[in-house]
PDB file of N, CA and C in Angstrom:
ATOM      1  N   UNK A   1      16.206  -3.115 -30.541  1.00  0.00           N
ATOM      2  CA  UNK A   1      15.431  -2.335 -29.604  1.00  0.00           C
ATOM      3  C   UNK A   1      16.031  -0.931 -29.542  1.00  0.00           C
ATOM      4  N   UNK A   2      14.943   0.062 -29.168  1.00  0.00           N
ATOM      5  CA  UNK A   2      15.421   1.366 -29.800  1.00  0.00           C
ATOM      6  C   UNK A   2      15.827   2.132 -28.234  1.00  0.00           C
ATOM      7  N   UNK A   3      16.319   3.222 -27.938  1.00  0.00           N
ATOM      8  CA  UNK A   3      16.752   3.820 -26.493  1.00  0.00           C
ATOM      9  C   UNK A   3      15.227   4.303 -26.023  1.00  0.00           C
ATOM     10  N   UNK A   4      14.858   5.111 -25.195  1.00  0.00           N
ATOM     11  CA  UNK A   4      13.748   5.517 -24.797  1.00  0.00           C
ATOM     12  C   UNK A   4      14.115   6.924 -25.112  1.00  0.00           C
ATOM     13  N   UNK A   5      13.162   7.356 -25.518  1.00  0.00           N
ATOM     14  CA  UNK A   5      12.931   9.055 -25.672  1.00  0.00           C
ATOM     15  C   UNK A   5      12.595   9.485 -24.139  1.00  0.00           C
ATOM     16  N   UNK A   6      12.839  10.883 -24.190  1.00  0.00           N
ATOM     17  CA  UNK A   6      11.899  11.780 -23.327  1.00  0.00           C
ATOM     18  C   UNK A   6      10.745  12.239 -22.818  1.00  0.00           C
ATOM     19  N   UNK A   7      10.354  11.892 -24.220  1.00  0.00           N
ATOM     20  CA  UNK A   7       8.544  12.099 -24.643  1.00  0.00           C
ATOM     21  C   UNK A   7       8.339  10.934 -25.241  1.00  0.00           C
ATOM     22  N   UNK A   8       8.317   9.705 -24.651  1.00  0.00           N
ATOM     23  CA  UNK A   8       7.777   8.437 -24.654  1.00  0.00           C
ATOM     24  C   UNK A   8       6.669   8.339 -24.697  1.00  0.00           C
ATOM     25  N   UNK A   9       5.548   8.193 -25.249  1.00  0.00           N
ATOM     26  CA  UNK A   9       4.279   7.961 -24.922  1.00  0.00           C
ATOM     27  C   UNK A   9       4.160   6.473 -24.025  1.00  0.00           C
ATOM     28  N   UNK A  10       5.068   5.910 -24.213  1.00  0.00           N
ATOM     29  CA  UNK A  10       4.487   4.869 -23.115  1.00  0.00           C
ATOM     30  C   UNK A  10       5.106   4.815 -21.657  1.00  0.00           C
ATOM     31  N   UNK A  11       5.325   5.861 -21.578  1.00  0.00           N
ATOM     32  CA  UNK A  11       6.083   6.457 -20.136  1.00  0.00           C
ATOM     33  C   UNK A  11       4.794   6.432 -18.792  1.00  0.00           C
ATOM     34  N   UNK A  12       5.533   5.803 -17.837  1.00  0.00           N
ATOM     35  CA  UNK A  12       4.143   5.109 -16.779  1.00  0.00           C
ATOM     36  C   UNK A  12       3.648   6.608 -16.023  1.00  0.00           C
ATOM     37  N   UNK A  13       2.631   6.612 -16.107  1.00  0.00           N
ATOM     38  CA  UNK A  13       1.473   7.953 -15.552  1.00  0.00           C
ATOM     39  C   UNK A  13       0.779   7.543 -14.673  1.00  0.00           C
ATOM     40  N   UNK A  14       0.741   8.250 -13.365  1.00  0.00           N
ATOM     41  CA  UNK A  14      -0.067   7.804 -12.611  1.00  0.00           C
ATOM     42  C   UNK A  14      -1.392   8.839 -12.597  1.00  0.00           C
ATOM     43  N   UNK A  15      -2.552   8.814 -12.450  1.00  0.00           N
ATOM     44  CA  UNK A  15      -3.673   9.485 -12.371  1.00  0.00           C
ATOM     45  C   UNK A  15      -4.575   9.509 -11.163  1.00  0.00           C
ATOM     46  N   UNK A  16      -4.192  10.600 -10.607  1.00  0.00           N
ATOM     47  CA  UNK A  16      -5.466  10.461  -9.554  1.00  0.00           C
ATOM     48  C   UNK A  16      -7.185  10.748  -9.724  1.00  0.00           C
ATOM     49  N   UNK A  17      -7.857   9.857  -9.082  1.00  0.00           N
ATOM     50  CA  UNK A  17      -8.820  10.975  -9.070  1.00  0.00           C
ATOM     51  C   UNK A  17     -10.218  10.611  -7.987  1.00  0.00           C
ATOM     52  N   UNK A  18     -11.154  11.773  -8.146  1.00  0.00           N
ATOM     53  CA  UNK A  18     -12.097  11.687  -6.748  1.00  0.00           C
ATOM     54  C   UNK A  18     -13.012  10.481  -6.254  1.00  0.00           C
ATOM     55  N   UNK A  19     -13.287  10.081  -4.868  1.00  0.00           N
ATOM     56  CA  UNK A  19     -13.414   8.905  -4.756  1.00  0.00           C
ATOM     57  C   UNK A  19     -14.851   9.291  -3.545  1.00  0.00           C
ATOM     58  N   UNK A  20     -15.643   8.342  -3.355  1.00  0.00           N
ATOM     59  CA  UNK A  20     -16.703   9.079  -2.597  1.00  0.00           C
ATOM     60  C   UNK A  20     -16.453   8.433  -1.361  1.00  0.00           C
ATOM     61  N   UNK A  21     -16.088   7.468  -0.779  1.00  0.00           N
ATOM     62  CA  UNK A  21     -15.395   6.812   0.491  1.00  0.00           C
ATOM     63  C   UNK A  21     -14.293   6.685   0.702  1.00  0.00           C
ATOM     64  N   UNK A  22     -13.272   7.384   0.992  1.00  0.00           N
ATOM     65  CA  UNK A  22     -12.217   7.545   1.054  1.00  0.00           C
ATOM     66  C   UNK A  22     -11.445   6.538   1.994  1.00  0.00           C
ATOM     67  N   UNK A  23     -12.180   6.618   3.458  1.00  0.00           N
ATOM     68  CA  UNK A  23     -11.771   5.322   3.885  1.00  0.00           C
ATOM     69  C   UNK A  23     -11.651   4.070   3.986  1.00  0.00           C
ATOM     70  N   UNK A  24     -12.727   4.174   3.361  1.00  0.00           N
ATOM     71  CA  UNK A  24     -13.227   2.534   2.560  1.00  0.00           C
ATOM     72  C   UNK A  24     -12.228   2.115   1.420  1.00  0.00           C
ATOM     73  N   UNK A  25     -11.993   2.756   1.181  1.00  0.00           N
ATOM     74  CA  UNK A  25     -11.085   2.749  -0.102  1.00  0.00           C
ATOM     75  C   UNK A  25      -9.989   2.056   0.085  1.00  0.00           C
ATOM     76  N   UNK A  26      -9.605   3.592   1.537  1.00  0.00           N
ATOM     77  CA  UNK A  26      -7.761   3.232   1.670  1.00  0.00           C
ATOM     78  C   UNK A  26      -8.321   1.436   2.612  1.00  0.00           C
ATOM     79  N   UNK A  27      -8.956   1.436   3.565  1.00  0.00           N
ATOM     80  CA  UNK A  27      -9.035  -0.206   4.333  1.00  0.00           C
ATOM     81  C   UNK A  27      -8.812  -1.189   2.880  1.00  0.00           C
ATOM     82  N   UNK A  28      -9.623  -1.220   1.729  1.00  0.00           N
ATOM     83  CA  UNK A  28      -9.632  -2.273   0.935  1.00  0.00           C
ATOM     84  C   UNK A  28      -8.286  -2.527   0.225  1.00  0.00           C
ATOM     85  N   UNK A  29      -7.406  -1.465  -0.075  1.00  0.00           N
ATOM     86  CA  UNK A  29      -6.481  -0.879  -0.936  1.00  0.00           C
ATOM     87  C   UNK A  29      -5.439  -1.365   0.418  1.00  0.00           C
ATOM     88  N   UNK A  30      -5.613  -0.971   1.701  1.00  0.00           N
ATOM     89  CA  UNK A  30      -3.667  -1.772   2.396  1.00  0.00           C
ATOM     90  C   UNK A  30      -4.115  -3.012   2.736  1.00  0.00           C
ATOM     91  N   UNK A  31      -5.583  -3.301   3.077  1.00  0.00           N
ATOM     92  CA  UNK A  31      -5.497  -4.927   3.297  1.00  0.00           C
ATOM     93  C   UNK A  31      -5.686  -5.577   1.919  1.00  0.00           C
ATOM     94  N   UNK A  32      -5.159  -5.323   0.574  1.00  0.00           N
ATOM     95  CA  UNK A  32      -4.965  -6.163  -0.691  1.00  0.00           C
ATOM     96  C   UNK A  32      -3.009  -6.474  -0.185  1.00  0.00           C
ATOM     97  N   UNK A  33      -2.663  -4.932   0.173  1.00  0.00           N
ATOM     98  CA  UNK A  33      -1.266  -4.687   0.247  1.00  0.00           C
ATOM     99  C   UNK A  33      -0.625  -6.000   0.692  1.00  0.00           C
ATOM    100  N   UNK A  34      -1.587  -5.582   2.437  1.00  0.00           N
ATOM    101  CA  UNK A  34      -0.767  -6.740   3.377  1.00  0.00           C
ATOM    102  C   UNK A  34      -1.234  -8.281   2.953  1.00  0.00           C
ATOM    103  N   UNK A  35      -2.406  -8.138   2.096  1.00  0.00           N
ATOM    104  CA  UNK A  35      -2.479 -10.070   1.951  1.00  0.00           C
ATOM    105  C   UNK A  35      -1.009 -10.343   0.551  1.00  0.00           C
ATOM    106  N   UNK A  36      -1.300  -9.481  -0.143  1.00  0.00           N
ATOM    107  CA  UNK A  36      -0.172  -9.754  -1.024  1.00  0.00           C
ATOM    108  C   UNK A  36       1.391  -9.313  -0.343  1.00  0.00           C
ATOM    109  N   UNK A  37       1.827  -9.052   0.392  1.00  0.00           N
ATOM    110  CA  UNK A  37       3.326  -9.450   1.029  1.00  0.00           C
ATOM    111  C   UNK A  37       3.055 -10.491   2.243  1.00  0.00           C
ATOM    112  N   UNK A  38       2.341 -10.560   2.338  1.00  0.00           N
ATOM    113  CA  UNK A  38       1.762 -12.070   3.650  1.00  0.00           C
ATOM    114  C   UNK A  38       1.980 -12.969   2.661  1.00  0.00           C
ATOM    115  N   UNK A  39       1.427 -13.374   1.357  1.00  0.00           N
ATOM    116  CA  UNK A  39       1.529 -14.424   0.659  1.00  0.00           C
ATOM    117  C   UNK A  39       3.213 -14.601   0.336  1.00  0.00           C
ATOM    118  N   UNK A  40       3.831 -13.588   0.257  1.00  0.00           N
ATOM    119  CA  UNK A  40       4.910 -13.549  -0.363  1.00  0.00           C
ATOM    120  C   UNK A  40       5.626 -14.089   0.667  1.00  0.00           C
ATOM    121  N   UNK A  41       5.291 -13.995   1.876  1.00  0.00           N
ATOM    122  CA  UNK A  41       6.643 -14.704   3.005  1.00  0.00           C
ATOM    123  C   UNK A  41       6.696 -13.438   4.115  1.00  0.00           C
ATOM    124  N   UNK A  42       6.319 -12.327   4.132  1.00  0.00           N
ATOM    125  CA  UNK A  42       6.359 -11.134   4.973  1.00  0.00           C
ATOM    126  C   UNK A  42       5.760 -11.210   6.089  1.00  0.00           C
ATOM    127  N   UNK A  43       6.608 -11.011   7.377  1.00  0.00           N
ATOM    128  CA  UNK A  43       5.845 -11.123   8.771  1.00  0.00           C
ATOM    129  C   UNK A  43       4.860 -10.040   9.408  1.00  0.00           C
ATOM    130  N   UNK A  44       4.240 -10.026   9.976  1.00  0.00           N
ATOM    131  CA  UNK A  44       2.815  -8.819  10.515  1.00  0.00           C
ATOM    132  C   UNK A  44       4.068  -7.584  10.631  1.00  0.00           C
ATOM    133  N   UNK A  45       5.335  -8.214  11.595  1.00  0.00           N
ATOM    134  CA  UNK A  45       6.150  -6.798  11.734  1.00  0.00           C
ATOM    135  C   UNK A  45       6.814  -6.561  10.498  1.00  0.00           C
ATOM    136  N   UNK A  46       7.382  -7.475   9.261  1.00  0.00           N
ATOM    137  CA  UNK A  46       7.815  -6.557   8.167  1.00  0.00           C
ATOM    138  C   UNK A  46       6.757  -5.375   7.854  1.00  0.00           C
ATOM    139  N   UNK A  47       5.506  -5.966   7.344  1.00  0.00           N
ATOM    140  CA  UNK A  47       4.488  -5.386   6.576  1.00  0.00           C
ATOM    141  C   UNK A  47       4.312  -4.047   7.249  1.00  0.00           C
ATOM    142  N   UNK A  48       4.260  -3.896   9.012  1.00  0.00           N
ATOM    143  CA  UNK A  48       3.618  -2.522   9.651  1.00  0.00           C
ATOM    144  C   UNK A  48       5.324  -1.963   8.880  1.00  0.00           C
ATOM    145  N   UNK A  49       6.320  -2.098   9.393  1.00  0.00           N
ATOM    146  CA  UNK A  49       7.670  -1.500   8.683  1.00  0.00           C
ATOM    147  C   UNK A  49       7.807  -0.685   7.391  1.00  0.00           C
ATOM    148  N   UNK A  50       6.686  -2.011   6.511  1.00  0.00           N
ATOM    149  CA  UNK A  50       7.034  -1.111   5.198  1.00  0.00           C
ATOM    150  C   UNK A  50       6.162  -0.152   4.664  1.00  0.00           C
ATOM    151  N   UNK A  51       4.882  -0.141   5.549  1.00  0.00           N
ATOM    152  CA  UNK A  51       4.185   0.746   5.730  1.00  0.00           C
ATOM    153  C   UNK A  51       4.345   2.124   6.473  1.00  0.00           C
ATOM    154  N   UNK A  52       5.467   1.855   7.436  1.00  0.00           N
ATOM    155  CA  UNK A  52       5.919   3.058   7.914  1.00  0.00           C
ATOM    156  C   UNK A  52       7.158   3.709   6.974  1.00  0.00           C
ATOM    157  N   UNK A  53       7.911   3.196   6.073  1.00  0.00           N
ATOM    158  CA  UNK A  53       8.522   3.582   5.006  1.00  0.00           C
ATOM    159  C   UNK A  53       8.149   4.352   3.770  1.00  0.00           C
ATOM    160  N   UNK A  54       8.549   5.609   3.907  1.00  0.00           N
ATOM    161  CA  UNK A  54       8.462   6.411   2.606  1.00  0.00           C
ATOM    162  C   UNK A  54       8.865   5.783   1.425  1.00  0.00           C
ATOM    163  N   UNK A  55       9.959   4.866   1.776  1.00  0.00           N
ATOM    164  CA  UNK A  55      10.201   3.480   0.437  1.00  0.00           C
ATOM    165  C   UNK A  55       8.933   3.612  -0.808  1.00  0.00           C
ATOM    166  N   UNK A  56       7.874   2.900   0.376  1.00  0.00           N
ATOM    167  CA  UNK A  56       7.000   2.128  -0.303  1.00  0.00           C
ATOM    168  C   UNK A  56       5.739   3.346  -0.331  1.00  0.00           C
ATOM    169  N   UNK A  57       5.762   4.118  -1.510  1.00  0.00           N
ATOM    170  CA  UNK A  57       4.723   5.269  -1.682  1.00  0.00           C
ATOM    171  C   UNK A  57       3.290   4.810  -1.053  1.00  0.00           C
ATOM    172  N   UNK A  58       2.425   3.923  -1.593  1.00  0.00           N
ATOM    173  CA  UNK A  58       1.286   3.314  -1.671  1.00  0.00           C
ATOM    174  C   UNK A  58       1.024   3.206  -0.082  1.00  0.00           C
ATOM    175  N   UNK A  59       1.202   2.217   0.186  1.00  0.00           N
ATOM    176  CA  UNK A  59       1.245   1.999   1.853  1.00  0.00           C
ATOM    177  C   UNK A  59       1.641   2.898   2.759  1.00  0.00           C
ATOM    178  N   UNK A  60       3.035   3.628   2.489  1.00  0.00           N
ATOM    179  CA  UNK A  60       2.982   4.701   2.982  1.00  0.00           C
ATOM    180  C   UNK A  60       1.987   6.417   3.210  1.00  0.00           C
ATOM    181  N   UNK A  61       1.600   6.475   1.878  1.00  0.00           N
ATOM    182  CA  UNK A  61       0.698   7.573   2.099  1.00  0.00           C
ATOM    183  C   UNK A  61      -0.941   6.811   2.822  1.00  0.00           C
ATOM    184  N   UNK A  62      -0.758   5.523   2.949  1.00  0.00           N
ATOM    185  CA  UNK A  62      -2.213   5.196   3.459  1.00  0.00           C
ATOM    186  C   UNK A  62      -1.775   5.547   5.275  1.00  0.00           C
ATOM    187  N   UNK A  63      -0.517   4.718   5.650  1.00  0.00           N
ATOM    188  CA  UNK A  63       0.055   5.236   6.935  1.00  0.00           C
ATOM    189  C   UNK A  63      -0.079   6.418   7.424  1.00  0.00           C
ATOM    190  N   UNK A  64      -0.010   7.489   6.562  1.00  0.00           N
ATOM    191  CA  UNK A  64       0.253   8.715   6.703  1.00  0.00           C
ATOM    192  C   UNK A  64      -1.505   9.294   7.023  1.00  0.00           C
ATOM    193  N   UNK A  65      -2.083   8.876   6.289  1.00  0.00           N
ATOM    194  CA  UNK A  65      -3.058   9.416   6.276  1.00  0.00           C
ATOM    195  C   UNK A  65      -4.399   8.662   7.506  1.00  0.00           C
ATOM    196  N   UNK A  66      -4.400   7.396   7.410  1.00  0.00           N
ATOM    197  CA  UNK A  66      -4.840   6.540   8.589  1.00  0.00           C
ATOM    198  C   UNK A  66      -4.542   6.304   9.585  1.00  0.00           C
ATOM    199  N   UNK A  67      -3.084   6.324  10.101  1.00  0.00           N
ATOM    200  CA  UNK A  67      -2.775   6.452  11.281  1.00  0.00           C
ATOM    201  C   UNK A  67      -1.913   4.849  11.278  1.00  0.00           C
ATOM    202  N   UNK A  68      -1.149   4.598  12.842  1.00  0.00           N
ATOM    203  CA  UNK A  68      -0.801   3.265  12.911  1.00  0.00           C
ATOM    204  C   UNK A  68      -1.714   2.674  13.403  1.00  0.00           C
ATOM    205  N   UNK A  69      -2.572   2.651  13.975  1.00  0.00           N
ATOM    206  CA  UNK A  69      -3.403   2.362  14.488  1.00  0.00           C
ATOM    207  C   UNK A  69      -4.659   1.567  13.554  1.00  0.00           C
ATOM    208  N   UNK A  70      -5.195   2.312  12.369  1.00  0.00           N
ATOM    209  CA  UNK A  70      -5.587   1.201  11.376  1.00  0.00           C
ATOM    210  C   UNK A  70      -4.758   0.427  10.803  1.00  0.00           C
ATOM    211  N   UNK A  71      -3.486   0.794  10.584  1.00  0.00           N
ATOM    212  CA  UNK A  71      -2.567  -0.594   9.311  1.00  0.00           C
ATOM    213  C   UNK A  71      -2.474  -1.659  10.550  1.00  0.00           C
ATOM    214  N   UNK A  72      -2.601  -1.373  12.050  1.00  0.00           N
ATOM    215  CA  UNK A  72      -2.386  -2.504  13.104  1.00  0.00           C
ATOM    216  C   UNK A  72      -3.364  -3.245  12.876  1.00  0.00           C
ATOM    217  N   UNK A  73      -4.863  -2.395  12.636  1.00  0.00           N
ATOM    218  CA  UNK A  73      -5.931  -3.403  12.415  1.00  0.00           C
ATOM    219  C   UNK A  73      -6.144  -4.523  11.601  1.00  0.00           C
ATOM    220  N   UNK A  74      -5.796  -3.851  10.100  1.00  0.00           N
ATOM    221  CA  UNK A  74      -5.573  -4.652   9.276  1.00  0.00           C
ATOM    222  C   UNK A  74      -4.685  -5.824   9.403  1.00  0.00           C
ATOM    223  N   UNK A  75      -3.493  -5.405   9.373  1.00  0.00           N
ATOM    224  CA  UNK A  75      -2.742  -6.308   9.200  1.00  0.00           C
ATOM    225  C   UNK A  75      -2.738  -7.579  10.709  1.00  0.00           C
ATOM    226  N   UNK A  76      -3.488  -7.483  12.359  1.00  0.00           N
ATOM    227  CA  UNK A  76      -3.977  -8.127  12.740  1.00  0.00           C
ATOM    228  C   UNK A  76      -5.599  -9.010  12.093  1.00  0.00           C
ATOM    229  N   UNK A  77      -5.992  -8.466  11.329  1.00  0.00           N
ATOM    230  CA  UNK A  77      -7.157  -8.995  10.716  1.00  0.00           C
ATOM    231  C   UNK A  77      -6.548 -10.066   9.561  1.00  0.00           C
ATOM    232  N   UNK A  78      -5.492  -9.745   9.195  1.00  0.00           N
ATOM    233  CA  UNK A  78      -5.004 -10.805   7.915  1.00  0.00           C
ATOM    234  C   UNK A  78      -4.318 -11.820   8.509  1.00  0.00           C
ATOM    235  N   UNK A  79      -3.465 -11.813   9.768  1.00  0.00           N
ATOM    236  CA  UNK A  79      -2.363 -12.926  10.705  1.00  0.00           C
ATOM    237  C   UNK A  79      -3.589 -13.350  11.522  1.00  0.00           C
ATOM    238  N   UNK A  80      -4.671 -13.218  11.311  1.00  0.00           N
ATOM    239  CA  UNK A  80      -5.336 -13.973  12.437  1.00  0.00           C
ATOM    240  C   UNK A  80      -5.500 -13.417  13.803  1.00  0.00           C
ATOM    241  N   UNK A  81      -5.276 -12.262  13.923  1.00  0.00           N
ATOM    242  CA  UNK A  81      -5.222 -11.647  15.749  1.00  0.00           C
ATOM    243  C   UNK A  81      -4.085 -11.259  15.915  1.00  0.00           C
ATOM    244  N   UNK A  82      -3.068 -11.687  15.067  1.00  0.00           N
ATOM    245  CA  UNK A  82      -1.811 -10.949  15.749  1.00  0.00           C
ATOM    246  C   UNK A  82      -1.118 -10.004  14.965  1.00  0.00           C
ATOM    247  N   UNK A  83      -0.382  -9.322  15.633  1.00  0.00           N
ATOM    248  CA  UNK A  83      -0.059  -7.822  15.199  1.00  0.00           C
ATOM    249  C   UNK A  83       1.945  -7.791  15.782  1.00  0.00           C
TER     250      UNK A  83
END
C-alpha cells in the first residue's frame, strides 16, 4: 500500500448545493441524525448535546441554524414525547 499524496484524487469532497425547502430538508436530515444515534444507544439528552457541539459539524450547523427549539421537537418526536 502506497502513502497518500497531496493531490489524491480520492481525497473526501464535500459539495454543497441549492435546495428549494430548506427547512424541510434540515427537519428530515436531524431527525435521520437523531433516529440513527437513538438506535445506537444515545439518550434524548446525549443527542440535544451533540447537537449543541461544534464536534459534530452536521447537527451542529442544523442547531445553529434552527434553533433549540426544533432539534427539541424532533428529537421529542423520535423518544416518544420526551425531550
Amino acid at each position: 500500500m502506497k502513502d497518500l499524496a497531496k493531490d489524491d484524487p480520492f481525497e473526501l469532497v464535500g459539495v454543497g448545493y441549492p435546495i428549494a425547502i430548506a427547512e424541510e430538508t434540515d427537519r428530515q436530515t436531524a431527525r435521520c441524525v437523531i433516529e440513527e444515534y437513538a438506535l445506537t444507544g444515545f439518550s434524548a439528552a446525549d443527542i440535544l448535546e451533540l447537537f449543541e457541539s461544534p464536534i459534530y459539524g452536521l447537527p451542529h450547523a442544523i442547531h445553529r441554524r434552527r434553533g433549540s427549539e426544533f432539534v427539541k421537537e424532533l428529537v421529542g418526536e423520535v423518544f416518544g414525547g420526551t425531550k
